[in-house]
Protein backbone atom coordinates (compact mmCIF):
# COMPACT_ATOMS: atom_id res chain seq x y z
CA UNK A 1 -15.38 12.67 -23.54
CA UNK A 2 -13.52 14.25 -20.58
CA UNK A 3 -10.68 12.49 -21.91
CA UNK A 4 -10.76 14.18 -25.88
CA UNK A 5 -12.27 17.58 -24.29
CA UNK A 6 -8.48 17.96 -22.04
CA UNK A 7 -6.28 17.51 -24.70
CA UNK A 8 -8.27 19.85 -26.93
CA UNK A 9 -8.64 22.44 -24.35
CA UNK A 10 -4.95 21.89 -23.34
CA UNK A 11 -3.75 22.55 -27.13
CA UNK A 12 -5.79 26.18 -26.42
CA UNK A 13 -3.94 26.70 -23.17
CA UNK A 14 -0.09 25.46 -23.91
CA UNK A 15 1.73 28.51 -23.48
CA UNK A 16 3.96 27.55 -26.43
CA UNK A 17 1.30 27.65 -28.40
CA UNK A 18 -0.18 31.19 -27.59
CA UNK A 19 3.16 32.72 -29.15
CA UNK A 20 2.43 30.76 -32.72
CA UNK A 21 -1.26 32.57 -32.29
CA UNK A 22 -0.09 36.13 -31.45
CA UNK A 23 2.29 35.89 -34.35
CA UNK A 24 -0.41 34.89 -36.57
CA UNK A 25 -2.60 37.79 -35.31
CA UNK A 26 0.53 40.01 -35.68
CA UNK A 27 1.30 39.08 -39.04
CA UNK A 28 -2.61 39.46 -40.15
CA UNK A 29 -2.27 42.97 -38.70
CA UNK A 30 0.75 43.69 -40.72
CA UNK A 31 -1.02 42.55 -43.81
CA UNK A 32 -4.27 44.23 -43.21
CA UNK A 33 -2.42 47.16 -42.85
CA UNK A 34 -4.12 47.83 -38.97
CA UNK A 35 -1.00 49.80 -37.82
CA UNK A 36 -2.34 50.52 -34.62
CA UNK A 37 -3.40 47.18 -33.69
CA UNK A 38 0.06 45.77 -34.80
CA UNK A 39 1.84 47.63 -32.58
CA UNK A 40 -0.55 46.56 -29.87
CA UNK A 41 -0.09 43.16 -30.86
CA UNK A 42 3.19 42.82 -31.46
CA UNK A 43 4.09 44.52 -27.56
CA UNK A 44 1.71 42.46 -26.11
CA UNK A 45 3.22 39.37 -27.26
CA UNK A 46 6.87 40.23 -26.53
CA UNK A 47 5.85 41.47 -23.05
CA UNK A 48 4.13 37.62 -22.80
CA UNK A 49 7.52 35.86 -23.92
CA UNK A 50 9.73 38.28 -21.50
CA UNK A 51 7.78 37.91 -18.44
CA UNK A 52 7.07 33.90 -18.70
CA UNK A 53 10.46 33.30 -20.54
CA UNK A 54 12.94 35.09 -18.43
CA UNK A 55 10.65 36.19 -14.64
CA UNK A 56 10.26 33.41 -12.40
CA UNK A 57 6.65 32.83 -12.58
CA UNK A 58 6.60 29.20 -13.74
CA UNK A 59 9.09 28.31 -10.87
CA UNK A 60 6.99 30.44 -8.58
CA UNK A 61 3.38 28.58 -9.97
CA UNK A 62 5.68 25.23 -9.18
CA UNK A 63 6.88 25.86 -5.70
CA UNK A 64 3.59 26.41 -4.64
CA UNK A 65 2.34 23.20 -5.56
CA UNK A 66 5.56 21.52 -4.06
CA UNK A 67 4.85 23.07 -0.89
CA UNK A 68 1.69 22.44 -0.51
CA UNK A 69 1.61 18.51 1.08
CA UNK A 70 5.34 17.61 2.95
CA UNK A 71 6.61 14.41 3.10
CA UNK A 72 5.80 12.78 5.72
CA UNK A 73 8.10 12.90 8.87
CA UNK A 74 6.81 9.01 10.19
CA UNK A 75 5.09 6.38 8.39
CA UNK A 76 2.74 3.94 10.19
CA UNK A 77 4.90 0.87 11.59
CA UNK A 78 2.30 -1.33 8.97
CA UNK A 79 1.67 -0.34 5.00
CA UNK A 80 -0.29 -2.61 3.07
CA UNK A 81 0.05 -1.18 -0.08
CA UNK A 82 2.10 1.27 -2.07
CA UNK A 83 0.81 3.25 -5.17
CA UNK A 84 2.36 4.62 -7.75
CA UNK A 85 1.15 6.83 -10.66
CA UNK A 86 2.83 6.90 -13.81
CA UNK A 87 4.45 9.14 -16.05
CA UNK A 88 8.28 7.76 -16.16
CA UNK A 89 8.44 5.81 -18.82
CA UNK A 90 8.05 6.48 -22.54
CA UNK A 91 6.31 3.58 -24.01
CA UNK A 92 6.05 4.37 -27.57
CA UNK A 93 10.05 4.99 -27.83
CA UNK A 94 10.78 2.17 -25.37
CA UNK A 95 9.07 0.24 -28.33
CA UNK A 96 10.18 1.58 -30.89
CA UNK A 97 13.99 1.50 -29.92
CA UNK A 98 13.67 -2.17 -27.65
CA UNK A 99 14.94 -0.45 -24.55
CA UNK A 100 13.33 1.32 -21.72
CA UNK A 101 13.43 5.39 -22.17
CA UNK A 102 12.99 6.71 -18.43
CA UNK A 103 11.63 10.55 -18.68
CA UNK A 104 11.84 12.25 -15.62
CA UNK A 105 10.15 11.71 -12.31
CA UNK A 106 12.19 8.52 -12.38
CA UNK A 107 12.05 8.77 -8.47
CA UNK A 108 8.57 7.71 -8.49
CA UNK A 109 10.31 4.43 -9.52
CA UNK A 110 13.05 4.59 -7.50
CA UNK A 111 11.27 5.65 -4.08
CA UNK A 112 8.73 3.47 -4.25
CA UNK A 113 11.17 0.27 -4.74
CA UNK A 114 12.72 1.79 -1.52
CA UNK A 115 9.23 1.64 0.35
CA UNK A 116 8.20 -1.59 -0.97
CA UNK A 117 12.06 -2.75 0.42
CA UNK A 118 10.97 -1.38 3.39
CA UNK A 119 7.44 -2.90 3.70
CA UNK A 120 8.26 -5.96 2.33
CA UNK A 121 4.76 -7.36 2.75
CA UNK A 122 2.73 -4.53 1.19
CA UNK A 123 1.70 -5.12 -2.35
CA UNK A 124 2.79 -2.18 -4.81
CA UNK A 125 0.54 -1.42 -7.56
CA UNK A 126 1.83 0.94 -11.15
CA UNK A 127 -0.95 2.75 -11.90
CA UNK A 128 -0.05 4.15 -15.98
CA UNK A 129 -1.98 3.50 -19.00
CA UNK A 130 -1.63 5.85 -22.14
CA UNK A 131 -2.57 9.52 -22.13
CA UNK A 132 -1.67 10.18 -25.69
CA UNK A 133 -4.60 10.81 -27.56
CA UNK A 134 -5.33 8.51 -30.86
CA UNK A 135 -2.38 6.35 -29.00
CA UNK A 136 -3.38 4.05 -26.70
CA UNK A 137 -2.04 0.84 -28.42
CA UNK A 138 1.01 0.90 -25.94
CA UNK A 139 0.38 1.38 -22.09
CA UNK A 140 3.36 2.94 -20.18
CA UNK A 141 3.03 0.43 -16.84
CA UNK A 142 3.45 -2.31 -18.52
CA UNK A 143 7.22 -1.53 -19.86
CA UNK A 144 7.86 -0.79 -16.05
CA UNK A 145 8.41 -4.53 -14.69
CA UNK A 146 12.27 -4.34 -15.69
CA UNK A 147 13.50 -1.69 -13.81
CA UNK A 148 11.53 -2.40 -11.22
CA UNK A 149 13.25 -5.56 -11.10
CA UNK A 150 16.48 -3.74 -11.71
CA UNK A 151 15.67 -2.17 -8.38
CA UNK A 152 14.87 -5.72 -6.87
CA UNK A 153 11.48 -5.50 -6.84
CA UNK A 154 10.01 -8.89 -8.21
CA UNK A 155 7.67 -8.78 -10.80
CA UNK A 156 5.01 -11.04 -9.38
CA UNK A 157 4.70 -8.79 -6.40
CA UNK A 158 4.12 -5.55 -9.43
CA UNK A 159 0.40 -4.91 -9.88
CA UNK A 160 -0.28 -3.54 -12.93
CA UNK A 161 -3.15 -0.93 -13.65
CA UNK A 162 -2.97 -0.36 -17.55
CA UNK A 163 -5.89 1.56 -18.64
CA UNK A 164 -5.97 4.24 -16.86
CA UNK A 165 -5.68 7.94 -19.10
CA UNK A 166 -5.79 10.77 -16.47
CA UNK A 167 -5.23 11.09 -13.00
CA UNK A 168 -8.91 10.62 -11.96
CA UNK A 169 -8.94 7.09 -13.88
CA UNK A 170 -5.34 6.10 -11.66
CA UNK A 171 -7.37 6.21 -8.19
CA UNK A 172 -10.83 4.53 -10.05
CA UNK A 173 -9.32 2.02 -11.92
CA UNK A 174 -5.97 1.17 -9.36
CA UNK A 175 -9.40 1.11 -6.61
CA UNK A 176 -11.34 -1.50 -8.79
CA UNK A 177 -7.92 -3.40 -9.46
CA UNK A 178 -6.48 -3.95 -5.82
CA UNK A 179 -10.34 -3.71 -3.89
CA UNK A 180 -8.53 -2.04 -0.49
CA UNK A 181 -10.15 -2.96 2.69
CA UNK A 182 -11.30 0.36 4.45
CA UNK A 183 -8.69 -0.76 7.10
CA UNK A 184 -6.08 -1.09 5.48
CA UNK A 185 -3.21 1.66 5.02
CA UNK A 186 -1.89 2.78 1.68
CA UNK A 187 0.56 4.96 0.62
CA UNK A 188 0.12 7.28 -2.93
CA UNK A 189 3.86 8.23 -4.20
CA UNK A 190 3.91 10.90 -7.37
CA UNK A 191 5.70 14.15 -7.98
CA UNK A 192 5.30 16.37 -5.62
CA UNK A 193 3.89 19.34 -7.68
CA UNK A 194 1.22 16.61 -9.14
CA UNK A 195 0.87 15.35 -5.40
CA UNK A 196 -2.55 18.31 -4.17
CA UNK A 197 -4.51 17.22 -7.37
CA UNK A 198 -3.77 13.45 -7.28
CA UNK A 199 -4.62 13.47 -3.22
CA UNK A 200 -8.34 15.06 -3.90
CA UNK A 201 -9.38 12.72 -6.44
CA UNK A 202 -7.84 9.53 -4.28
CA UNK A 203 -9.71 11.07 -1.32
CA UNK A 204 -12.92 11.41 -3.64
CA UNK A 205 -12.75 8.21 -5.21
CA UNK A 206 -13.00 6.69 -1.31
CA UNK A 207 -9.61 5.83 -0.64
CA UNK A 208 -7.87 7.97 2.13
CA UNK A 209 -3.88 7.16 1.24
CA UNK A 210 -0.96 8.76 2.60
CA UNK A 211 0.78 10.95 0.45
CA UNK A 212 4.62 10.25 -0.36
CA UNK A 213 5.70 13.33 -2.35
CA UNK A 214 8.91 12.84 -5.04
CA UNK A 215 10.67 14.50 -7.75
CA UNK A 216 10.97 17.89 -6.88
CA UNK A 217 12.15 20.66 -8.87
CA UNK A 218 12.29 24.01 -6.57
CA UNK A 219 13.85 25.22 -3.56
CA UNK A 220 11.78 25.96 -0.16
CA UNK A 221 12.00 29.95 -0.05
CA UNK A 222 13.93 29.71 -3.76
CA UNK A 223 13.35 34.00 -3.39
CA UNK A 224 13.47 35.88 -6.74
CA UNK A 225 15.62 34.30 -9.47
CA UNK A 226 15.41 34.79 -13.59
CA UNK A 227 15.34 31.66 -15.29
CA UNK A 228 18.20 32.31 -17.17
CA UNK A 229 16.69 30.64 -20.51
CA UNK A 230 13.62 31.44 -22.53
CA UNK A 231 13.02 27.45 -23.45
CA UNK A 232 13.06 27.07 -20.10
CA UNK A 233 11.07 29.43 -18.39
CA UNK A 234 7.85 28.45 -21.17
CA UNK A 235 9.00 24.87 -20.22
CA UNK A 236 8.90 25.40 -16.69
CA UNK A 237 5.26 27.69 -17.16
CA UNK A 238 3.84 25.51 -19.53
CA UNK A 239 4.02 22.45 -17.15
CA UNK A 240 2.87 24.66 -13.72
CA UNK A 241 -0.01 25.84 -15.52
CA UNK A 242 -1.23 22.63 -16.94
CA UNK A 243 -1.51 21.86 -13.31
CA UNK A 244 -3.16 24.40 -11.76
CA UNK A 245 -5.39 24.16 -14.75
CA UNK A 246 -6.28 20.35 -13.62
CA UNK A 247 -6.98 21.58 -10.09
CA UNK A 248 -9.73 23.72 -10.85
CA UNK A 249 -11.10 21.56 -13.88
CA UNK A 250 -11.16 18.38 -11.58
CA UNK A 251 -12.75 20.53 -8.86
CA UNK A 252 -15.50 21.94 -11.00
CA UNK A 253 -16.66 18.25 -12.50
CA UNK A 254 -16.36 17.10 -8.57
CA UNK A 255 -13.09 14.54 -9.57
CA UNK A 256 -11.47 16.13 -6.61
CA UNK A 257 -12.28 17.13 -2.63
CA UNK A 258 -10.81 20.56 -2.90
CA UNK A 259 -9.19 23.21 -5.28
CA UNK A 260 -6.08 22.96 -3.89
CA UNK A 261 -6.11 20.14 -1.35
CA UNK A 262 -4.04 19.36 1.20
CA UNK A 263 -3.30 16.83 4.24
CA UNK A 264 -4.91 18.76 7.26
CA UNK A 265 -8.00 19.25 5.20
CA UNK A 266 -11.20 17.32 5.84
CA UNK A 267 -13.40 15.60 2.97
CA UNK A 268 -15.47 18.50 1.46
């Protein structure tokens, strides 16, 4: 239910869509002959696609998720297990084309072969089912095993969580897969602006991991900067607010420790 309820929400909330439903309202103005209230309308929404096409504020919405948990300056001399949460891979045109298509974020991929090189007893887990709604026939971590190999990573050490729809299913599923020990040290590696949200709900779901932040997109103290692009700045919004969306959502139905956690903060 949570599942159908965020994608139907989200369709509400996608800033790309709020244009198509302000020109709708403007052109019902203009038909119904409400003068005044086409003229509000019609500022209103080209005020909306100035200030989030061309003003920094999806950059600005990013950064401060980016900033929000560093990556770590030491890891522990002893890892047991890596994790890493999917959204690389496109599974439905990796199948339909026969070849792996690698979105972005690829360096949740790329740093986690690095760790696993570097922990070479740890076992690394891909935590990545489908979160296409009406399309789960094709899970994303299972197209994974090639470049992970690629990266020479072997596929029998690859643990494969497959099911898993949302963030809050990667740490309750990945859990139930690879059963941690409460001693045991594990490190969580996603994008860094998806890093705050996917940290509470590991730390709710009972398993304290340290976070490995990747795949940044802004610059510490980036100051004040037009984005140069209208596609880009709704791009850029669209995929900040999403986020800080999730943070309060998964806060309010207790998926997460914290609005906007972070690493100094204690289990709420």
């Amino acid at each position: 239910m949570f599942f159908f309820l965020s994608k139907v929400l989200w369709f509400l909330a996608d800033p790309g869509n709020h244009i198509l439903i302000g020109l709708l309202l403007v052109t019902a103005a203009l038909l119904l002959r409400w003068r005044r209230t086409f003229r509000t309308l019609l500022f209103l929404l080209v005020g909306y696609v100035l200030v989030v096409g061309f003003l920094p504020v999806g950059k600005t919405m990013r950064a401060a998720l980016e900033d929000r948990i560093p990556i770590p300056r030491s890891l522990p001399d002893r890892v047991d297990g890596i994790v890493v949460l999917g959204g690389v891979v496109d599974q439905f045109l990796s199948e339909a084309r026969g070849q792996t298509a690698i979105g972005g974020a690829v360096e949740r991929i790329t740093v986690s072969a690095r760790l696993a090189a570097q922990y070479p007893d740890a076992r690394l887990a891909y935590s990545g089912g489908s979160g296409v709604l009406g399309r789960q026939e094709l899970k994303e971590a299972n197209y994974v095993k090639p470049i992970f190999a690629q990266l020479g990573v072997e596929a029998s050490r690859l643990i494969i969580e497959d099911r898993s729809r949302n963030t809050a299913e990667n740490a309750t599923l990945t859990k139930e897969l690879v059963k941690p020990a409460p001693e045991e040290t594990w490190i969580l590696v996603t994008s860094a602006f998806h890093m705050p949200r996917a940290l509470g709900v590991f730390r709710r779901a009972g398993w304290p991991v340290i976070p490995y932040p990747v795949d940044y997109s802004t610059e510490p103290d980036q100051g004040f900067r037009l984005t140069g692009s209208l596609m880009a700045g709704f791009i850029v919004f669209g995929a900040s607010l999403r986020e800080w969306i999730g943070l309060v959502a998964y806060r309010l139905m207790d998926r997460t420790d914290a609005y906007f956690p972070a690493v100094e903060m204690e289990k709420r």
